[in-house]
Protein backbone atom coordinates (compact mmCIF):
# COMPACT_ATOMS: atom_id res chain seq x y z
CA UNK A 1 -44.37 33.70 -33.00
CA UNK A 2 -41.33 32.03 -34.73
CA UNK A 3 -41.76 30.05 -37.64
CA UNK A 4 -39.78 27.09 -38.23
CA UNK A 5 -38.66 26.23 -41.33
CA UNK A 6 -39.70 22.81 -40.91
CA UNK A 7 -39.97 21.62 -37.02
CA UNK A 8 -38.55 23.93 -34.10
CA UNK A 9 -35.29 23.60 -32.98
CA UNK A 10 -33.22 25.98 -30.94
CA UNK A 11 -30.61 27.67 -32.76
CA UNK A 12 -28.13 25.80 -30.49
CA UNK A 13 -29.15 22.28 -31.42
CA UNK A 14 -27.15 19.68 -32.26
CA UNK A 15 -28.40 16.16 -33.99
CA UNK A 16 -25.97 13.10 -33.08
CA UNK A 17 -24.88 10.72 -35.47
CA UNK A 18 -26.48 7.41 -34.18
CA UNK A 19 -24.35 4.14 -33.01
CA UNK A 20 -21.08 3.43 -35.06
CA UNK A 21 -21.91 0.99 -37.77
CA UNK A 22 -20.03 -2.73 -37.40
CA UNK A 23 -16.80 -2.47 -39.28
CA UNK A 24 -16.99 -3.47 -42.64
CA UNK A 25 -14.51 -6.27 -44.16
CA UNK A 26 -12.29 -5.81 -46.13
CA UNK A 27 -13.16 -6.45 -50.00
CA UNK A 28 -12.03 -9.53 -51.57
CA UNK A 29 -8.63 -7.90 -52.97
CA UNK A 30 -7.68 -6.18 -49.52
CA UNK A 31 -8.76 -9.38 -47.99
CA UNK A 32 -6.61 -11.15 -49.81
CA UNK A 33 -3.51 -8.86 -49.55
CA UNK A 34 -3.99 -8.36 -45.92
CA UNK A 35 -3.69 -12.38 -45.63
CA UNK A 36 -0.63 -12.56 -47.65
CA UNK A 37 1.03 -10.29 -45.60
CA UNK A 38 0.14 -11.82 -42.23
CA UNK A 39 1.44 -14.82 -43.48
CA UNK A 40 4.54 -14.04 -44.31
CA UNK A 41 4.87 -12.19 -40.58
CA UNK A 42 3.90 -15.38 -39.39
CA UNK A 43 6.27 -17.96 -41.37
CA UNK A 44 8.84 -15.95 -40.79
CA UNK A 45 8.34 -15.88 -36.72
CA UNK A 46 7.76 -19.43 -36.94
CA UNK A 47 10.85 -20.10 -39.04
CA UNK A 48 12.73 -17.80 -36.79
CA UNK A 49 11.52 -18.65 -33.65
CA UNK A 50 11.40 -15.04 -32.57
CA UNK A 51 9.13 -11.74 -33.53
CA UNK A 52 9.88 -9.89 -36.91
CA UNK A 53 12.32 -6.89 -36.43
CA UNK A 54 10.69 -3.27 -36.58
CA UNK A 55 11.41 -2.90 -40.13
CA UNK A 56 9.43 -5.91 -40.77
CA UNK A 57 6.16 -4.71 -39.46
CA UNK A 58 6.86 -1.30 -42.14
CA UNK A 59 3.88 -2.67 -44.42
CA UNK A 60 1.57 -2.76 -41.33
CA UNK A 61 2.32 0.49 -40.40
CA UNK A 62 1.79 2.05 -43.86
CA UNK A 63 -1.63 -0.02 -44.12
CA UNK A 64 -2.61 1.84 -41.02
CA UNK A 65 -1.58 4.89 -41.08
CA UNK A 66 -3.11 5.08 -44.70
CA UNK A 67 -6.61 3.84 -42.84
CA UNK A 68 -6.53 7.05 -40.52
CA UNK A 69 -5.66 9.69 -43.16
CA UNK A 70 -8.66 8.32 -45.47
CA UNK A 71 -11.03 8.65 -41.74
CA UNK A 72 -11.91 5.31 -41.33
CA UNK A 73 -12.69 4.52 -37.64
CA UNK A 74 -10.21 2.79 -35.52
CA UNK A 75 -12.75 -0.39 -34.76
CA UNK A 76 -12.64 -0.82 -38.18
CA UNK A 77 -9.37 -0.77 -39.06
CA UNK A 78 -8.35 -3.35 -36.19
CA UNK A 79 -11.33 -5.57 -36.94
CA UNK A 80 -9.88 -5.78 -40.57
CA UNK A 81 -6.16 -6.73 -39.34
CA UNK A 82 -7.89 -9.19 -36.49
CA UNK A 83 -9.49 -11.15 -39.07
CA UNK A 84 -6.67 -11.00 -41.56
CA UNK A 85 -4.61 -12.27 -38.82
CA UNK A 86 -7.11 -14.82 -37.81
CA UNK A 87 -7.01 -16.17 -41.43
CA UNK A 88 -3.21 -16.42 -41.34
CA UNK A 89 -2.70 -18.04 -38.60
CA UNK A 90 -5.40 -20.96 -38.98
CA UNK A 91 -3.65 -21.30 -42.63
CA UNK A 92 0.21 -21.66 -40.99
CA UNK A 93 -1.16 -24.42 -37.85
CA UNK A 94 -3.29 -26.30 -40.56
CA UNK A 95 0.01 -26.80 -42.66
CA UNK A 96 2.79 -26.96 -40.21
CA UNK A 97 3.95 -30.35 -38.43
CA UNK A 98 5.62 -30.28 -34.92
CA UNK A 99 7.11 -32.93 -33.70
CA UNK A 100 4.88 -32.79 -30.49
CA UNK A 101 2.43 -31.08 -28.62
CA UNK A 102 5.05 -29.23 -26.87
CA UNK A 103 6.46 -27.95 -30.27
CA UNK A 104 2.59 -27.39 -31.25
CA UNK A 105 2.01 -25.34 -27.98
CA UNK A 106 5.15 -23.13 -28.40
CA UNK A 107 4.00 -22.24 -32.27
CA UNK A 108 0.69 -21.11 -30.85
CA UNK A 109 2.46 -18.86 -28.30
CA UNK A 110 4.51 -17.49 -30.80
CA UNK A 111 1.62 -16.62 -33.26
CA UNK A 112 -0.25 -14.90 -29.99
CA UNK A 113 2.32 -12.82 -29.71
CA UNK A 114 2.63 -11.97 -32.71
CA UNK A 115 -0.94 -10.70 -32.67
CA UNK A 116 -0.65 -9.13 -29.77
CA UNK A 117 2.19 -7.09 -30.92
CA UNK A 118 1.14 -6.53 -34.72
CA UNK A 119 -2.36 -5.00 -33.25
CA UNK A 120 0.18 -2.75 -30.68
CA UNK A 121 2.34 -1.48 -34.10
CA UNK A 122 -1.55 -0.77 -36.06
CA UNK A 123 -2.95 1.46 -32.91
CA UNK A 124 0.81 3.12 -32.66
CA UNK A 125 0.70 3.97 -36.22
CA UNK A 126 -3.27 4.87 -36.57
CA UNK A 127 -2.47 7.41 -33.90
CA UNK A 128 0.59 8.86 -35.34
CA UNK A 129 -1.95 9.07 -38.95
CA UNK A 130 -4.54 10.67 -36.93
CA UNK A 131 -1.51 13.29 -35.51
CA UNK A 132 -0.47 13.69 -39.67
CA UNK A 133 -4.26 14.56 -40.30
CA UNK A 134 -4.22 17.21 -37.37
CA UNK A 135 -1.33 19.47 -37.90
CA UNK A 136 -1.75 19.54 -41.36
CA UNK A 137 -2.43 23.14 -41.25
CA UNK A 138 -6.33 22.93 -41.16
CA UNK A 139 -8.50 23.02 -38.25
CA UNK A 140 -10.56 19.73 -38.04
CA UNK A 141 -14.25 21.97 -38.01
CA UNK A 142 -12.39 23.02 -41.28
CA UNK A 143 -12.13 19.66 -42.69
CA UNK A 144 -15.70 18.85 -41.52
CA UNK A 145 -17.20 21.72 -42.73
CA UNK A 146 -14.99 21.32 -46.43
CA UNK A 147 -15.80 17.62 -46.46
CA UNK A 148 -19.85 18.60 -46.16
CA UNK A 149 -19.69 21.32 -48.82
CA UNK A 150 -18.05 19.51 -51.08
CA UNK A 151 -19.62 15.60 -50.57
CA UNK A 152 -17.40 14.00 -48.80
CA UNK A 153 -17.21 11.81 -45.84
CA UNK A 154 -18.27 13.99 -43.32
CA UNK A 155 -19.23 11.11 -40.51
CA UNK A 156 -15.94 9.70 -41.18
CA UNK A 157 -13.88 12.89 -40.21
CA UNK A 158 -16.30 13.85 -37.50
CA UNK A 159 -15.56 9.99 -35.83
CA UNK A 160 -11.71 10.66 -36.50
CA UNK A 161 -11.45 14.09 -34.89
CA UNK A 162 -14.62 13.29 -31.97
CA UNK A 163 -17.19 15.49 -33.95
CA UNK A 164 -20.47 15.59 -34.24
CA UNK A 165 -22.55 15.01 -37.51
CA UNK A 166 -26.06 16.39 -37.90
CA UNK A 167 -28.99 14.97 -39.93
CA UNK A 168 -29.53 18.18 -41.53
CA UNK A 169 -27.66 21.93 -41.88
CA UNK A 170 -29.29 25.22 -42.68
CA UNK A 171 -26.81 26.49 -45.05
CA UNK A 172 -26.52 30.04 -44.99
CA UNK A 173 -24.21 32.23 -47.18
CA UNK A 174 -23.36 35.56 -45.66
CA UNK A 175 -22.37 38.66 -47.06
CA UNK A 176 -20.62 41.24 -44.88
CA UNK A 177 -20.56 45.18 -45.64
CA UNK A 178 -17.96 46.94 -42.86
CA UNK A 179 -19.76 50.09 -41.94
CA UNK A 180 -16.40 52.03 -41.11
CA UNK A 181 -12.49 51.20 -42.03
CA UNK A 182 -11.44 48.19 -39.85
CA UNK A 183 -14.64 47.25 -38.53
CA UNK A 184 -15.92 43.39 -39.33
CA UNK A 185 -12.80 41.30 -37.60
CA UNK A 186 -14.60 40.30 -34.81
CA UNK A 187 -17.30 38.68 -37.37
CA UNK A 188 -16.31 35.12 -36.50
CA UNK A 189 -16.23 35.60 -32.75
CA UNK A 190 -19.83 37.13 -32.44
CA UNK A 191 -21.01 34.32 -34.73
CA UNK A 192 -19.63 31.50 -32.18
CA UNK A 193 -20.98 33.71 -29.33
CA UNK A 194 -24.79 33.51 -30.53
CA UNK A 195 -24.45 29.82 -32.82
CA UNK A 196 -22.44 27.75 -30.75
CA UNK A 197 -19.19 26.05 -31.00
CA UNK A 198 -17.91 24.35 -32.73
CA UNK A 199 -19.03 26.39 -35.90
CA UNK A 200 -18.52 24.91 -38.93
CA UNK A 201 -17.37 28.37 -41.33
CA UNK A 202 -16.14 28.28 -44.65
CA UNK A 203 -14.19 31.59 -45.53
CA UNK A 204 -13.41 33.50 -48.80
CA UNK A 205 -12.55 36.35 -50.16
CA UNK A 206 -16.01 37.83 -50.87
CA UNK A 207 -18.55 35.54 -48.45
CA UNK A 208 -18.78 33.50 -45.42
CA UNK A 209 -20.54 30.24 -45.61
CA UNK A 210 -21.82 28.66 -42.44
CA UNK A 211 -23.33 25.69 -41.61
CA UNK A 212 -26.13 25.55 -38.56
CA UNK A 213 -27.00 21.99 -37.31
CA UNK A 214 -30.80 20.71 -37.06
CA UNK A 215 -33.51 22.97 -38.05
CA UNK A 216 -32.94 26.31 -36.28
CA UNK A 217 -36.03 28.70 -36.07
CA UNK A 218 -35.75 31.25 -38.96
CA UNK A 219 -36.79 34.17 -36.48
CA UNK A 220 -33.74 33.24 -33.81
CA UNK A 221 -31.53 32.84 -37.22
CA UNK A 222 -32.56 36.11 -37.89
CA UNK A 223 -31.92 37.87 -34.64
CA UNK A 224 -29.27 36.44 -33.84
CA UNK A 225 -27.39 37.76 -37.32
CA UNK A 226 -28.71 41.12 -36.35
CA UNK A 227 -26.64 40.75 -33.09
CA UNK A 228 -23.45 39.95 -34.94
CA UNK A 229 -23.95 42.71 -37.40
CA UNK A 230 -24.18 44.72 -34.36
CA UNK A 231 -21.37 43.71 -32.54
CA UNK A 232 -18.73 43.11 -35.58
CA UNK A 233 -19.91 46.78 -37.27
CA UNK A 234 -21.24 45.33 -40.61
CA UNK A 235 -23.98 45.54 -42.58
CA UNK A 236 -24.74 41.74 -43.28
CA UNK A 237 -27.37 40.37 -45.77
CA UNK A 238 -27.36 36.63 -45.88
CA UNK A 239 -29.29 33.84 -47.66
CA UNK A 240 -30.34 29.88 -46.53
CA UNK A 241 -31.43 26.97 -47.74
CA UNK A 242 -32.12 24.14 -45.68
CA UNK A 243 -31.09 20.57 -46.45
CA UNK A 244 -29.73 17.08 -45.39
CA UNK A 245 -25.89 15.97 -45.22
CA UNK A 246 -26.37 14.63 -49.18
CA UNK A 247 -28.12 17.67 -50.48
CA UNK A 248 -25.48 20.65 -48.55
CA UNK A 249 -23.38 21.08 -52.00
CA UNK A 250 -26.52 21.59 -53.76
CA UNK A 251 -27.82 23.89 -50.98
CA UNK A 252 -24.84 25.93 -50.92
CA UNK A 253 -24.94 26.95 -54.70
CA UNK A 254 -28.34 27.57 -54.56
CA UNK A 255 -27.33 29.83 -51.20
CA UNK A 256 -24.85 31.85 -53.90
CA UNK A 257 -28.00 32.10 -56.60
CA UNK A 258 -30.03 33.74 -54.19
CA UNK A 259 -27.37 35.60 -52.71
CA UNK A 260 -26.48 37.80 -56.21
CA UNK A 261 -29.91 38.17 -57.38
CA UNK A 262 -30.29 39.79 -53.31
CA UNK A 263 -27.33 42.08 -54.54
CA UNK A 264 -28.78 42.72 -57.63
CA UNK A 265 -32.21 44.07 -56.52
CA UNK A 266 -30.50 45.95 -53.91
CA UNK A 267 -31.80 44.14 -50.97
CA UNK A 268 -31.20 45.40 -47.45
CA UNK A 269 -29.37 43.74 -44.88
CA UNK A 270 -31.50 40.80 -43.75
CA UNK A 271 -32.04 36.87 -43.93
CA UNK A 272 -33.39 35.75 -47.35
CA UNK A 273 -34.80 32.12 -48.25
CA UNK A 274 -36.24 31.04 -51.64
CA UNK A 275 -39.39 32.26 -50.73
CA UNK A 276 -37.96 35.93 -50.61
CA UNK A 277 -36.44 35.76 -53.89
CA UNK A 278 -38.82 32.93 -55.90
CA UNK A 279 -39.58 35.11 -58.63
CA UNK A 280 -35.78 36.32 -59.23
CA UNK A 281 -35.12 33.07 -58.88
CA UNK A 282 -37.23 31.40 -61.43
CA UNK A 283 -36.83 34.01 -63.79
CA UNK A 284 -33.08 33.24 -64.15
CA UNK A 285 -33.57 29.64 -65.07
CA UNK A 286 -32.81 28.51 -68.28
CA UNK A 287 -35.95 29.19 -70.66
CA UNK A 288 -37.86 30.29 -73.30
CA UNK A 289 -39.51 32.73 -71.02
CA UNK A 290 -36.26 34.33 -70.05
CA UNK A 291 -34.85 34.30 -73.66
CA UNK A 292 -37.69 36.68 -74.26
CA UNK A 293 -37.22 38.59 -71.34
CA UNK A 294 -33.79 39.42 -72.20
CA UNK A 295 -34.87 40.27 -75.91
CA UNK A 296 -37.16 43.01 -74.42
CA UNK A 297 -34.25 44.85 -73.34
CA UNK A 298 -32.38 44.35 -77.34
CA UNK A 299 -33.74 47.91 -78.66
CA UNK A 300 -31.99 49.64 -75.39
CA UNK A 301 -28.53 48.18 -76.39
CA UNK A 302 -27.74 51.35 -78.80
CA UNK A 303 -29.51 54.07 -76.22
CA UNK A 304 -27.64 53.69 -72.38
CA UNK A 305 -28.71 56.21 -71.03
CA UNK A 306 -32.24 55.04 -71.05
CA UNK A 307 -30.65 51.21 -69.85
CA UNK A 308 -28.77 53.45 -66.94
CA UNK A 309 -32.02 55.68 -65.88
CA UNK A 310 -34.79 52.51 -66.44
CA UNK A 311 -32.65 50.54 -63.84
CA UNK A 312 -31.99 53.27 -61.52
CA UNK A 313 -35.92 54.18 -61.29
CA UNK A 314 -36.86 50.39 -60.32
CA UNK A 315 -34.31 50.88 -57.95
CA UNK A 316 -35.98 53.36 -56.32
CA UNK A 317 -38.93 51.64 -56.37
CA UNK A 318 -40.99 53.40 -59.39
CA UNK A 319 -40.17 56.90 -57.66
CA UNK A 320 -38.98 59.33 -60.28
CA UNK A 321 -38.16 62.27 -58.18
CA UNK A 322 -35.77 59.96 -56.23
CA UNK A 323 -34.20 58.87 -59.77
CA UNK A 324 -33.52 62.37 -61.02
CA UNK A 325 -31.54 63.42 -57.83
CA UNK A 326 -29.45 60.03 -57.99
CA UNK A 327 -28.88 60.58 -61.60
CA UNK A 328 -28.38 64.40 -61.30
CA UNK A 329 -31.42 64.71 -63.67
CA UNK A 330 -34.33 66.90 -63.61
CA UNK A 331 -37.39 65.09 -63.23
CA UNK A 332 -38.85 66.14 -66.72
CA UNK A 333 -35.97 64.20 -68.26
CA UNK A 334 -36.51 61.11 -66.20
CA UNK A 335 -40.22 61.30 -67.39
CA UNK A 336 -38.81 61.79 -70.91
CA UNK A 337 -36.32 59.31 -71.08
CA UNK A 338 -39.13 56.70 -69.42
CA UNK A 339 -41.39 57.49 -72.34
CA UNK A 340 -38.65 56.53 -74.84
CA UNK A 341 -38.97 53.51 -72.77
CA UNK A 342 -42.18 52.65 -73.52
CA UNK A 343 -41.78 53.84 -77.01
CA UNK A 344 -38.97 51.31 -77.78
CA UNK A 345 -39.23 48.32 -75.75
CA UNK A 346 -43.44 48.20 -76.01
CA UNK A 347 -43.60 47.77 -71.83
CA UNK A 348 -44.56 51.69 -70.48
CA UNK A 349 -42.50 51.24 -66.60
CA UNK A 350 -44.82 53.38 -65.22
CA UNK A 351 -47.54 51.04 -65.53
CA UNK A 352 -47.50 47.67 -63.28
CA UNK A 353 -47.44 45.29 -66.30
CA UNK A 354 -45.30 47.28 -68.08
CA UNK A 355 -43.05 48.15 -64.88
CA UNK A 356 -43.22 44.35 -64.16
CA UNK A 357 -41.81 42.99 -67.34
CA UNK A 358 -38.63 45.49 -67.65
CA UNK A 359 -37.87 44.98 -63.74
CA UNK A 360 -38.33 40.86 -64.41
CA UNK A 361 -35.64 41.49 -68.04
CA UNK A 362 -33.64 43.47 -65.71
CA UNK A 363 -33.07 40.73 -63.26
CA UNK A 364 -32.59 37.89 -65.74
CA UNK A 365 -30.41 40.23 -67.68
CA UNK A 366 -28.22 41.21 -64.38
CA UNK A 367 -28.00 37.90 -62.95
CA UNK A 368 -26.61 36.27 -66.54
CA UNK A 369 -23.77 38.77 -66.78
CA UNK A 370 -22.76 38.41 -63.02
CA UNK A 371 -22.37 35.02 -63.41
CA UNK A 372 -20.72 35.55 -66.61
CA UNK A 373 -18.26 37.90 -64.69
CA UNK A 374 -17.80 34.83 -62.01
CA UNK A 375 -16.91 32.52 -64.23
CA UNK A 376 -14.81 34.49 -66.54
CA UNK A 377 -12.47 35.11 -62.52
């Protein structure tokens, strides 16, 4: 039986962003500003008897086109030139005098018009924002997928570019080993074949990041990487965390946490949550515990090659005979060189408490100089 990391959900499912919230006014300074410049349109049609020229509405157009490359919806934007205009107008017929009602009549017109046509030149240039936003280079399940990683405002993109926000996102980091020369190109393809598109994928040099809508059963998560591993030639070990839209930056470092202390104990290829790696985990934090974990190792600084033969024996799982023939050692020597062990450090590794303590400074100790090594790059 599956088991859901919270509720069951297909692997496929996708949450939708509810109804679009009522545009928000503008705030008492863009209010303001938005006003002024309405009423100058307007005084000067009035004055003119005629609509602006083209280069008159330049202002407009910048306002807008600015609106569409920051993702704010379209409603919104023309609800906040509407009532701008609104204002303007009301201000211009409560101050100006015609002569007659005829002369009122034909003002009114005038300012309709004008309306009409300023709302024409903000939807003209929204659209040709929207186009700036598009062939900027990135793909907009790019910008989605950056704006979710990094905080920012995903449902505004996803509205902008007709995308589709999800409550929640299993973040999983992925780490891809090519089993032979030129194998792993088709990764991305066999993960939209088994997740879906549009798949939101963030790429680097050294992991994959994606980003799975709802809450997908761990199980399908799982066999479904196996499929891609299979099909793309790599050996791929990957780590998840689930959270909602607020919490994915947080999710994905902790995704990169548990994904080098799975490199570090030599995990297999495989799906790994915080409950595979809670110890590791915990034993990295910042702590008095770890402080002394790391000081257990201090008498092994001047002696490396019982460092180099202590680490490659937990590797193997406690199995000396497999140590020797990695480390071209007989087995006598391993058993030598583990005594020393005991001798300087106080912990005897083969003994479980003993074994457990140097594995446990070995992972706190690993994990500190590989993100030392990270940040250093």
């Amino acid at each position: 039986m599956s088991t859901p990391l919270q509720e069951s959900r297909p692997v496929h499912a996708r949450t939708h962003v509810g109804p679009a919230r009522s545009p928000r006014p503008a705030d008492g300074t863009e209010a303001h500003a938005d006003v002024e410049l309405f009423l100058r349109l307007g005084a000067t049609t009035l004055r003119e008897g005629r609509l602006p020229e083209g280069e008159d509405f330049g202002p407009i157009r910048t306002l807008a086109g600015d609106c569409a490359r920051a993702g704010q919806p379209i409603e919104q934007v023309l609800a906040r030139t509407h009532q701008a205009m609104a204002a303007a107008h009301a201000l211009i017929l409560d101050r100006s005098v015609a002569p007659d009602f005829a002369a009122s009549m034909a003002q009114e017109r005038l300012l309709l018009a004008l309306s009409e046509h300023a709302s024409l030149v903000v939807a003209t240039a929204y659209v040709a924002g929207c186009g700036a936003v598009r062939s900027g280079g990135e793909a907009p399940t790019d910008t989605l997928t950056r704006a979710l990683l990094t905080g920012g405002d995903a449902e505004a993109i996803a509205r902008l570019h007709g995308l589709v926000v999800a409550e929640q996102y299993l973040v999983v980091q992925l780490a891809a080993t090519s089993r032979t020369p030129g194998a792993g190109r088709g990764i991305e393809s066999a993960l939209t074949a088994q997740f879906g598109s549009p798949l939101l994928l963030s790429r680097s040099a050294s992991h994959l990041i994606l980003l799975l809508p709802g809450v997908p059963m761990w199980d399908e998560v799982t066999e479904a990487l196996e499929f891609v591993s299979g099909a793309a030639g790599v050996d791929i070990r990957a780590t998840a965390i689930q959270a909602r839209i607020g919490e994915i930056p947080a999710a994905a470092e902790q995704a990169r946490e548990l994904s080098l202390l799975a490199q570090m104990g030599r995990r297999g290829p495989g799906l790994y949550g915080m409950a595979d790696l809670a110890l590791e985990y915990q034993l990295t934090r910042p702590s008095e515990g770890r402080d002394h974990l790391l000081d257990v190792l201090t008498p092994l600084a001047a002696a490396p090659e019982l460092l180099e033969t202590l680490t490659v024996y937990i590797g193997h799982e406690a199995n000396r005979r497999r140590a020797a023939k990695d480390l071209y050692l007989h087995v006598n020597t391993v058993d030598y060189r583990l005594k020393r062990v005991a001798q300087m450090t106080g912990h005897d590794p083969t003994r479980p408490s003993g074994l457990w303590t140097l594995q446990a400074a070995l992972a706190a100790r690993d994990y500190l100089a590989t993100t030392a090594r990270s940040e250093a790059a």
